[in-house]
PDB file of N, CA and C in Angstrom:
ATOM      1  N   UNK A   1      -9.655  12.499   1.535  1.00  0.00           N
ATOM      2  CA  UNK A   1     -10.159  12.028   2.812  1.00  0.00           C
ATOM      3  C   UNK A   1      -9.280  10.868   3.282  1.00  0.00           C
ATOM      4  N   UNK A   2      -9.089  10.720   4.221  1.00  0.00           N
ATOM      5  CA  UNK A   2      -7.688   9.774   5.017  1.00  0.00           C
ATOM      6  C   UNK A   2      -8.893   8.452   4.970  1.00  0.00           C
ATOM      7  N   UNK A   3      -8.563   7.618   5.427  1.00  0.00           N
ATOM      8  CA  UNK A   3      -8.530   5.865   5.069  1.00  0.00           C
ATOM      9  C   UNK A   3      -8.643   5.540   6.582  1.00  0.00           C
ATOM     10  N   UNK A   4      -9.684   5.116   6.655  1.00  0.00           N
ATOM     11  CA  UNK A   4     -10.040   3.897   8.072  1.00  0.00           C
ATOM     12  C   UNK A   4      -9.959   2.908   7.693  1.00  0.00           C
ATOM     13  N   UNK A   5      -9.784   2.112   9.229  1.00  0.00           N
ATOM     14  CA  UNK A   5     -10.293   0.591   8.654  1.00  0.00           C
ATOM     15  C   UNK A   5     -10.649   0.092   7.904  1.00  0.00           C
ATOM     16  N   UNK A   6     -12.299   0.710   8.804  1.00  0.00           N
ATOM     17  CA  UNK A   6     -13.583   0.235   7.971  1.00  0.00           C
ATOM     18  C   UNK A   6     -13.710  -0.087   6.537  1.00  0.00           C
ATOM     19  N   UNK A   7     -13.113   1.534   5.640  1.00  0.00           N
ATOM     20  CA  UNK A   7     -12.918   1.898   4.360  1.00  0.00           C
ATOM     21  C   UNK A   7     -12.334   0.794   3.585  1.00  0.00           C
ATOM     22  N   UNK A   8     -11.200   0.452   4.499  1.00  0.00           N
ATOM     23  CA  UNK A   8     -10.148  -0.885   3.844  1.00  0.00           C
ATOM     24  C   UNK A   8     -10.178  -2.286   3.765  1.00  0.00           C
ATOM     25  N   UNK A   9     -10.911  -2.471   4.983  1.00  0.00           N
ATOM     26  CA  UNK A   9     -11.992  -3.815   5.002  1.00  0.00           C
ATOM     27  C   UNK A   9     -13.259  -3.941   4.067  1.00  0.00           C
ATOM     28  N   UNK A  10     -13.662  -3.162   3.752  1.00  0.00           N
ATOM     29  CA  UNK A  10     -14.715  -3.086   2.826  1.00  0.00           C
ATOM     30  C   UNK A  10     -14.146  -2.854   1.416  1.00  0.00           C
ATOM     31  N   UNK A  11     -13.194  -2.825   1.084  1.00  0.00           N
ATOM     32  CA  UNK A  11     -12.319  -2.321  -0.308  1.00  0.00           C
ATOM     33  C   UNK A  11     -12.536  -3.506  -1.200  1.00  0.00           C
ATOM     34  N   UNK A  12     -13.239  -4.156  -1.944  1.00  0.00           N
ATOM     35  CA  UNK A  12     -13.980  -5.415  -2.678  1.00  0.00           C
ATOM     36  C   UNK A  12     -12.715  -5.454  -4.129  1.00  0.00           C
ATOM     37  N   UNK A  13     -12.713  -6.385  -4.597  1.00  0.00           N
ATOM     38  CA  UNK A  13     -11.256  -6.915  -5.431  1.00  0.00           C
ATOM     39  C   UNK A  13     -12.181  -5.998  -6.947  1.00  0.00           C
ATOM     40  N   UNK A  14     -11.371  -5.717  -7.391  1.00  0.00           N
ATOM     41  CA  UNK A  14     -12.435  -5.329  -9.218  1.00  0.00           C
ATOM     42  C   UNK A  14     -11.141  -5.925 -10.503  1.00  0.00           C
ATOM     43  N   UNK A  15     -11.682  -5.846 -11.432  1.00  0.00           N
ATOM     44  CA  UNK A  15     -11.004  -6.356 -12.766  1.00  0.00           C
ATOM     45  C   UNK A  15      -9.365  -6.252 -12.803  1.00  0.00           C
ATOM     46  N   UNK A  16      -9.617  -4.723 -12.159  1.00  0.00           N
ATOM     47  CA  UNK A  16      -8.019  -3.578 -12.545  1.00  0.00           C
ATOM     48  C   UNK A  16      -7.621  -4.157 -11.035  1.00  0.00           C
ATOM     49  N   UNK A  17      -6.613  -3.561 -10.873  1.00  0.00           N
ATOM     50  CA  UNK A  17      -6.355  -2.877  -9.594  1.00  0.00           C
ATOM     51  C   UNK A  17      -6.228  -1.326  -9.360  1.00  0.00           C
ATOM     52  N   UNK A  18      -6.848  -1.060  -8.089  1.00  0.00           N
ATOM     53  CA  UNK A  18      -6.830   0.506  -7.976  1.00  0.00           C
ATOM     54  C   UNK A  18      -6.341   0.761  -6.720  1.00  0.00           C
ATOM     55  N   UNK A  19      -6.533   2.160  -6.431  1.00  0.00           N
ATOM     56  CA  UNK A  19      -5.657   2.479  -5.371  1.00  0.00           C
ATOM     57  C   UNK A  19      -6.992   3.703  -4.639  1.00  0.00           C
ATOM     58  N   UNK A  20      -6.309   3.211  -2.799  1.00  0.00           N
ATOM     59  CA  UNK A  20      -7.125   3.835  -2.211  1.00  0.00           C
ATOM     60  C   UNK A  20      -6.191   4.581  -1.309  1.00  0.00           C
ATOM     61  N   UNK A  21      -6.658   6.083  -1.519  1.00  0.00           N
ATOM     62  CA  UNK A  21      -5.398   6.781  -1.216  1.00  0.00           C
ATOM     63  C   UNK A  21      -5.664   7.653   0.765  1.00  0.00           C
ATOM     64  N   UNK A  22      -4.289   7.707   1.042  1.00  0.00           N
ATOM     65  CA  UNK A  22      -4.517   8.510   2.377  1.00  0.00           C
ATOM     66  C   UNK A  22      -3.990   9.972   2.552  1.00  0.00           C
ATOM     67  N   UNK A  23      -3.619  10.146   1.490  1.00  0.00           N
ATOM     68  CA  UNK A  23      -2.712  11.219   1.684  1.00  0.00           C
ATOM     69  C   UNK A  23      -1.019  11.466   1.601  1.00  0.00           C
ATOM     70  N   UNK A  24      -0.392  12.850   1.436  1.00  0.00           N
ATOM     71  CA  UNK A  24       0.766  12.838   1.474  1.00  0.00           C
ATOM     72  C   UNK A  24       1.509  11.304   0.667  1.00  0.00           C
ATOM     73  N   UNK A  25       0.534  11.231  -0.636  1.00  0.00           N
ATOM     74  CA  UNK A  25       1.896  10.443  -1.302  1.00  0.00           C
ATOM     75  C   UNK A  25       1.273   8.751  -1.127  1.00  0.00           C
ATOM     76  N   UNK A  26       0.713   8.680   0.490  1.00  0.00           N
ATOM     77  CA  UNK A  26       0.358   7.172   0.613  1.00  0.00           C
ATOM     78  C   UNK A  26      -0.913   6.765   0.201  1.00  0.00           C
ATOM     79  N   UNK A  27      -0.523   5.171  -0.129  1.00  0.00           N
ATOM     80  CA  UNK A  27      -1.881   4.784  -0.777  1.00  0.00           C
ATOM     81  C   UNK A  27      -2.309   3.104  -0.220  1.00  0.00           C
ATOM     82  N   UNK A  28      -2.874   2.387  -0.536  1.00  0.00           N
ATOM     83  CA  UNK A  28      -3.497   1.319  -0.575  1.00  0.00           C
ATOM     84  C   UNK A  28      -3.910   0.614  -1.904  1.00  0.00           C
ATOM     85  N   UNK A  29      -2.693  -0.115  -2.597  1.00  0.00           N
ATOM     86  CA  UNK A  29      -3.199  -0.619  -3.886  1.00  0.00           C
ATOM     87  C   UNK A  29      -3.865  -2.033  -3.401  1.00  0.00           C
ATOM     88  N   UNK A  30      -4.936  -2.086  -4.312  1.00  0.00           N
ATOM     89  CA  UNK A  30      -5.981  -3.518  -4.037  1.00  0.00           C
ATOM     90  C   UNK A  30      -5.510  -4.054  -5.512  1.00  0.00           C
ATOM     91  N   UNK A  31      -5.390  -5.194  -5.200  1.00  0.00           N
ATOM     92  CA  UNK A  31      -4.988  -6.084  -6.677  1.00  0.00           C
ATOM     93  C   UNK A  31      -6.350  -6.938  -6.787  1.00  0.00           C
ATOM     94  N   UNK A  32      -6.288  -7.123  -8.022  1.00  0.00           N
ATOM     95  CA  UNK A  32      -7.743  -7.976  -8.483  1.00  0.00           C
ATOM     96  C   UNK A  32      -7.835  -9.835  -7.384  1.00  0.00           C
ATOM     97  N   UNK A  33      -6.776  -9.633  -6.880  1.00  0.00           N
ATOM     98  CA  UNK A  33      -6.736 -11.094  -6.500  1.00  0.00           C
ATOM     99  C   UNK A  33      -7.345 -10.871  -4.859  1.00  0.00           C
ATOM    100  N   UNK A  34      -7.642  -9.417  -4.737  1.00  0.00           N
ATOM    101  CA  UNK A  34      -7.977  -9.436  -3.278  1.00  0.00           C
ATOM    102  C   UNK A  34      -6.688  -9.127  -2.127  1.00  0.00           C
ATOM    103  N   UNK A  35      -5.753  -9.226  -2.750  1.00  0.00           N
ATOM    104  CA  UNK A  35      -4.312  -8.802  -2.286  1.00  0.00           C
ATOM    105  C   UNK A  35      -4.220  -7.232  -2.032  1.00  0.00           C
ATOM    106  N   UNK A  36      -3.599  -6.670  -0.785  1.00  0.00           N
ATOM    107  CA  UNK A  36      -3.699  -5.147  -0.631  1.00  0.00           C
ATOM    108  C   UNK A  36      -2.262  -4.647  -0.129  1.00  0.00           C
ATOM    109  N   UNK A  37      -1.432  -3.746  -0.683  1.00  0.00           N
ATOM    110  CA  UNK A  37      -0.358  -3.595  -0.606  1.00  0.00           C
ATOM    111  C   UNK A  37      -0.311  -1.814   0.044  1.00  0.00           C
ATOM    112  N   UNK A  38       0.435  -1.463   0.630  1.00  0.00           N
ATOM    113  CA  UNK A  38       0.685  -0.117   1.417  1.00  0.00           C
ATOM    114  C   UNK A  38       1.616   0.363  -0.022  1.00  0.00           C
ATOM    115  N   UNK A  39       1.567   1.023  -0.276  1.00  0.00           N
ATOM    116  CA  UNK A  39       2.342   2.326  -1.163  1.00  0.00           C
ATOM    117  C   UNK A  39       3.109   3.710  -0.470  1.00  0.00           C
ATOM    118  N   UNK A  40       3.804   4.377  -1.114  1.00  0.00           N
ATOM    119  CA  UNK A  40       4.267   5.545  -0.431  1.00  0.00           C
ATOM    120  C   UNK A  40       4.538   6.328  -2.107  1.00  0.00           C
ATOM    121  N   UNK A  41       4.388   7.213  -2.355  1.00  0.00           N
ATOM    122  CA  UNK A  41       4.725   7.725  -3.722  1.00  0.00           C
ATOM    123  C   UNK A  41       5.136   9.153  -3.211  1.00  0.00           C
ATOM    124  N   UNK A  42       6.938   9.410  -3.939  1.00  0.00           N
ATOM    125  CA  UNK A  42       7.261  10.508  -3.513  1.00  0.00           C
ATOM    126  C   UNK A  42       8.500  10.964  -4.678  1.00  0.00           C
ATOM    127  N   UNK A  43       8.983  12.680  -4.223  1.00  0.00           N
ATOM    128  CA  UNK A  43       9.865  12.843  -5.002  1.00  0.00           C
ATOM    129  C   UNK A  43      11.035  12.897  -4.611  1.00  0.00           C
ATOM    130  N   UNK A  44      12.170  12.981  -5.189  1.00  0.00           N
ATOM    131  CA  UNK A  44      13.620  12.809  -4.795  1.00  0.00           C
ATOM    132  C   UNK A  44      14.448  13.703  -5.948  1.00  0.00           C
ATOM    133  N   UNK A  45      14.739  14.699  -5.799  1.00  0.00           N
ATOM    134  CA  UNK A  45      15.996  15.505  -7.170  1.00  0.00           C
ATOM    135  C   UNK A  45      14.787  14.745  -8.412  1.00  0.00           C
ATOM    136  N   UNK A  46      13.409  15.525  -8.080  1.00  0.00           N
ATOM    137  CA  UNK A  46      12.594  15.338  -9.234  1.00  0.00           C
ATOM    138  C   UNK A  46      12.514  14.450  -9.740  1.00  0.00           C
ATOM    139  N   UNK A  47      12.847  13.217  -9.274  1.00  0.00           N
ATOM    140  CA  UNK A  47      12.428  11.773  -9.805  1.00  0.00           C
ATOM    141  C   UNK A  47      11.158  11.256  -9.125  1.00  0.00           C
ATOM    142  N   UNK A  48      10.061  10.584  -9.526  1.00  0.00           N
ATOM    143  CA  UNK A  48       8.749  10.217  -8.590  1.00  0.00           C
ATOM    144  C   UNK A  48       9.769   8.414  -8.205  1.00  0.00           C
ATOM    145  N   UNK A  49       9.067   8.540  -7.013  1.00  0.00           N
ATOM    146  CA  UNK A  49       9.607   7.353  -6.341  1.00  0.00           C
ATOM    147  C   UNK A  49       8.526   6.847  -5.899  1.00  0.00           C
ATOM    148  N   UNK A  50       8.915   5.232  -5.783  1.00  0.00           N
ATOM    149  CA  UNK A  50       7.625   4.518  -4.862  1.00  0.00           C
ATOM    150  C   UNK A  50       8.057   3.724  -4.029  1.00  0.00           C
ATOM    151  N   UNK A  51       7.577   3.893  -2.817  1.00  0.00           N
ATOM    152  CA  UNK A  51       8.394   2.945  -1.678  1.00  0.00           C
ATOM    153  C   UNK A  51       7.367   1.591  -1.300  1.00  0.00           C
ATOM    154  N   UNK A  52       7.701   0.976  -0.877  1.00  0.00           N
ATOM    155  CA  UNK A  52       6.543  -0.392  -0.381  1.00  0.00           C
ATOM    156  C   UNK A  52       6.566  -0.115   0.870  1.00  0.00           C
ATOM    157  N   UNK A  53       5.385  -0.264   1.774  1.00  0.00           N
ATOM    158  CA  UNK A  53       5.921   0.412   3.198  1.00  0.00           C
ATOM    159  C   UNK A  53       5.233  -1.348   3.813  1.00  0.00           C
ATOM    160  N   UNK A  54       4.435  -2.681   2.876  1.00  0.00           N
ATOM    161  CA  UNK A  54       4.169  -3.483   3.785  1.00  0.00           C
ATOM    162  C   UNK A  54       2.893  -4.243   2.984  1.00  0.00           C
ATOM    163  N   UNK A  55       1.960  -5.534   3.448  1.00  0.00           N
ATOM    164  CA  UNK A  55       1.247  -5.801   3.171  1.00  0.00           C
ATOM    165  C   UNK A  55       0.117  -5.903   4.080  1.00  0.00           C
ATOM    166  N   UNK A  56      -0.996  -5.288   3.547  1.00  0.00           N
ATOM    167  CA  UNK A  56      -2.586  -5.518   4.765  1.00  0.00           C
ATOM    168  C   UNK A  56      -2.830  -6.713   4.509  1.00  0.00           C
ATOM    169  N   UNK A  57      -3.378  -6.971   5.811  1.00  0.00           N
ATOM    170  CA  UNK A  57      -3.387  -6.709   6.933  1.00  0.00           C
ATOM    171  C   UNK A  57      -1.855  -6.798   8.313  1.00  0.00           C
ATOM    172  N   UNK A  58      -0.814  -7.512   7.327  1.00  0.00           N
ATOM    173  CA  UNK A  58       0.022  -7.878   8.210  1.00  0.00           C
ATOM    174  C   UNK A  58       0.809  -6.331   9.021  1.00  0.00           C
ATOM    175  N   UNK A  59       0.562  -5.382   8.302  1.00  0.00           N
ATOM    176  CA  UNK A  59       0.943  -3.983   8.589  1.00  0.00           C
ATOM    177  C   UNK A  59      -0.249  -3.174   8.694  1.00  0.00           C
ATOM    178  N   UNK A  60      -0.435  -2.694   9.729  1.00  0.00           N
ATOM    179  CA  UNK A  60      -2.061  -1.860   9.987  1.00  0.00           C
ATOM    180  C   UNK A  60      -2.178  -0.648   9.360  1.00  0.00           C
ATOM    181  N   UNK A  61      -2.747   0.423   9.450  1.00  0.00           N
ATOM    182  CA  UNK A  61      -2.992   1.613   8.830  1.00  0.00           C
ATOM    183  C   UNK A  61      -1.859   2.401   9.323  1.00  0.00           C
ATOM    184  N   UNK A  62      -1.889   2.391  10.768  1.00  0.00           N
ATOM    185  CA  UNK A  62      -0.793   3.125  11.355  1.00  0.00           C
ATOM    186  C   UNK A  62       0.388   2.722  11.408  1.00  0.00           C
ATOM    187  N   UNK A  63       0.835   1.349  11.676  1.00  0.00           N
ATOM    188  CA  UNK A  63       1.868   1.406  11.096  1.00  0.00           C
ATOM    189  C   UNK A  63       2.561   2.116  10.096  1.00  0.00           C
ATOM    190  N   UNK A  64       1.699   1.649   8.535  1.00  0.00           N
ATOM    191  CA  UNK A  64       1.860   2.017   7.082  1.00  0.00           C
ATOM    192  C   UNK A  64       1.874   3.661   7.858  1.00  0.00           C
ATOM    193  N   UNK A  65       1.495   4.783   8.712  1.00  0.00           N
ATOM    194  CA  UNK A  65       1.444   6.081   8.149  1.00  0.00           C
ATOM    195  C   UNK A  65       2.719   6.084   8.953  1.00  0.00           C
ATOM    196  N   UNK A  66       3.058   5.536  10.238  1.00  0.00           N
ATOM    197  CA  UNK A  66       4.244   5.802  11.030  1.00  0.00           C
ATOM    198  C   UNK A  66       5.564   5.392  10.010  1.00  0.00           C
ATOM    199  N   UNK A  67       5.791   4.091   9.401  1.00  0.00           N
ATOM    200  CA  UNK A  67       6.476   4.077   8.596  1.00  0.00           C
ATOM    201  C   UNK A  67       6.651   4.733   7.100  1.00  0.00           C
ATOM    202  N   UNK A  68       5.727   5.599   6.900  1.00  0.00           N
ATOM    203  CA  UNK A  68       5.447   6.272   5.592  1.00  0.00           C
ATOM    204  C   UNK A  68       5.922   7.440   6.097  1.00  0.00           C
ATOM    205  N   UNK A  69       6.680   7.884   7.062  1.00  0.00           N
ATOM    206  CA  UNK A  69       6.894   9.499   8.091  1.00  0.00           C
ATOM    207  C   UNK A  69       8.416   9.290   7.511  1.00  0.00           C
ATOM    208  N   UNK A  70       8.752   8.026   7.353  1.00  0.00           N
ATOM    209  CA  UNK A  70      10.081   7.870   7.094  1.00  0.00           C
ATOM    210  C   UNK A  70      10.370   6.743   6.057  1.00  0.00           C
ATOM    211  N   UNK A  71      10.556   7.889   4.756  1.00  0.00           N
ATOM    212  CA  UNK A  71      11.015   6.761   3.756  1.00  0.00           C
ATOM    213  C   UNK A  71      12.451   6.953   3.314  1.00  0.00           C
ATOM    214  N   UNK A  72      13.144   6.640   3.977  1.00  0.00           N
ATOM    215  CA  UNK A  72      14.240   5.909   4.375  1.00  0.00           C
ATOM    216  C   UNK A  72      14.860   4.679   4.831  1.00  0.00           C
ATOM    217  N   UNK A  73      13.892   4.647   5.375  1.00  0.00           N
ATOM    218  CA  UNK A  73      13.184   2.985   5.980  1.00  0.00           C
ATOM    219  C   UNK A  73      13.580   2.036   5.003  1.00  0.00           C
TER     220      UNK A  73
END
């Protein structure tokens, strides 16, 4: 299920950090400190890759998916 706002504003800090995912690869890691980072996880000549596409709130949802269209970036 894709990721609203709402979903991400409400995303509460826990012990671990976990990840709240949108699809195609992108995610939303929450760090225990309350810190929330944009993810991109992909493959390349069968290597898994991870791109940083930004930090929430300073990068919005859409941003993170417009820049996640292109990881090249």
């Amino acid at each position: 299920m894709a990721l609203t706002d709402a979903k991400i504003r409400a995303a509460k800090p826990t012990d671990k950090a976990y990840k709240l995912t949108d699809g195609a690869g992108m995610f939303l890691l929450v760090h225990p400190n309350g810190s929330r980072y944009w993810r991109l996880r992909y493959r390349i000549l069968g290597k898994e890759k991870t791109l940083a596409l930004g930090v929430y709130p300073e990068v919005s949802l859409s941003e993170a998916r417009t820049n996640g269209m292109r990881p090249e970036n």
